[in-house]
Protein backbone atom coordinates (compact mmCIF):
# COMPACT_ATOMS: atom_id res chain seq x y z
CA UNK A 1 103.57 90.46 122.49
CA UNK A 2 100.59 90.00 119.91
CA UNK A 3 101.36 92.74 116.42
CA UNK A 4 98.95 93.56 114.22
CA UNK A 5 99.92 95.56 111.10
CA UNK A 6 97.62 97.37 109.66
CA UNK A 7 98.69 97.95 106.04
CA UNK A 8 101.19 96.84 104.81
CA UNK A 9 102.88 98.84 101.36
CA UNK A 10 106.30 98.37 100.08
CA UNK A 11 108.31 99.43 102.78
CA UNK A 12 106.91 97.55 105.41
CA UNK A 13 107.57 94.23 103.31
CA UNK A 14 110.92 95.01 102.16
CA UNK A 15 112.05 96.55 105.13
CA UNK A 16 110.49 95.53 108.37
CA UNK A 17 108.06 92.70 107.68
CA UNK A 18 110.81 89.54 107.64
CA UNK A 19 112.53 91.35 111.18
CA UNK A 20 109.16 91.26 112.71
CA UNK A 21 108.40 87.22 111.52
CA UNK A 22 112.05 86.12 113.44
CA UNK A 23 111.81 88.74 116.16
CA UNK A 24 111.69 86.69 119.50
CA UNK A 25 109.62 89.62 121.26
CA UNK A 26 106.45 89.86 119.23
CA UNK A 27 104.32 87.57 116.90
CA UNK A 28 103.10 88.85 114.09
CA UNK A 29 99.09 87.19 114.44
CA UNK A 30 97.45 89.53 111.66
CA UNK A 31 96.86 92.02 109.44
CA UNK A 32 94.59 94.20 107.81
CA UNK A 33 94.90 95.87 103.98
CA UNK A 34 91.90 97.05 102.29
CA UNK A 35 92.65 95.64 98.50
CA UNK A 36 91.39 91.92 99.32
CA UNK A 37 93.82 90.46 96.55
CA UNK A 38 96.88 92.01 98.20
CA UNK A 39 95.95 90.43 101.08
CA UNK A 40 95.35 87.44 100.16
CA UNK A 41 98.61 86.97 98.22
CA UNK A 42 100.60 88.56 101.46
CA UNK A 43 99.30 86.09 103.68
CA UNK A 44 100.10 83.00 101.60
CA UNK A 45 103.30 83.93 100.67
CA UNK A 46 104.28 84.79 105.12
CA UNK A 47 101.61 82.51 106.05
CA UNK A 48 99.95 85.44 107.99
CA UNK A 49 96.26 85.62 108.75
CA UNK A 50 94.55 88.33 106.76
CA UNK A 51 91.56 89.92 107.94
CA UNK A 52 89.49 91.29 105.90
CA UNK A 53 87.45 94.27 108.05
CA UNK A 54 88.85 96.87 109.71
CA UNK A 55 86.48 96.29 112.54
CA UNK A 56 87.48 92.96 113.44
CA UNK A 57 91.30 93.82 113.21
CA UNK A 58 90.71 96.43 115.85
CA UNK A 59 89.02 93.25 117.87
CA UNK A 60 91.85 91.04 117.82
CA UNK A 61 93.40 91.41 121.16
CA UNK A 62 96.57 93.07 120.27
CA UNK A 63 99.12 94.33 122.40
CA UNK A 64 100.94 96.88 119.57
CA UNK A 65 99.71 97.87 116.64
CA UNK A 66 101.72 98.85 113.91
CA UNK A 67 100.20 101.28 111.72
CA UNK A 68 101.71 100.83 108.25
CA UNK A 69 99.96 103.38 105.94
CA UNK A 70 100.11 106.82 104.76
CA UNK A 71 100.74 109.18 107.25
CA UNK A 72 97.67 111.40 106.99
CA UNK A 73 95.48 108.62 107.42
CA UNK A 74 97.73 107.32 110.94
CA UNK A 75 95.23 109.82 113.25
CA UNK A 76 92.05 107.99 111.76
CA UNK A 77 93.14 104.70 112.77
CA UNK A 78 94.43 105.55 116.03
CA UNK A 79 91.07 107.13 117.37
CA UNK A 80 88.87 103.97 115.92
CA UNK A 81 91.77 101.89 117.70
């Protein structure tokens, strides 16, 4: 299954982000963080693809998306998804 994470803050790459990389059920194929240098240092270091506008990431053909930011902006996101 195709994941997209959309944001990605301390927890999700301490915690989560190196289970999802080995998991054999999904691939990880992008992400989306609004600071532009964050992103670009994440996805060199996982070799991920960043992309950079919201819009697109919600074009990517994902099957889950993992939404990886504060809580009170999780029902924004889900309605534009």
């Amino acid at each position: 299954m195709k994941l997209g994470i959309l944001g990605l803050g301390n927890h999700v790459t301490k915690n989560t982000l190196n289970s999802l990389l080995i998991s054999k059920y999904v691939k990880v194929t992008c992400f989306y963080v609004r600071n532009i240098i964050k992103g670009h240092s994440i996805a060199d270091k996982y070799n991920l693809r960043f992309v950079k506008n919201i819009s697109q990431f919600f074009n990517e053909n994902l099957d889950i998306i993992y939404i990886a930011c504060p809580p009170d902006s999780h029902f924004k996101y889900i309605k534009a998804s």
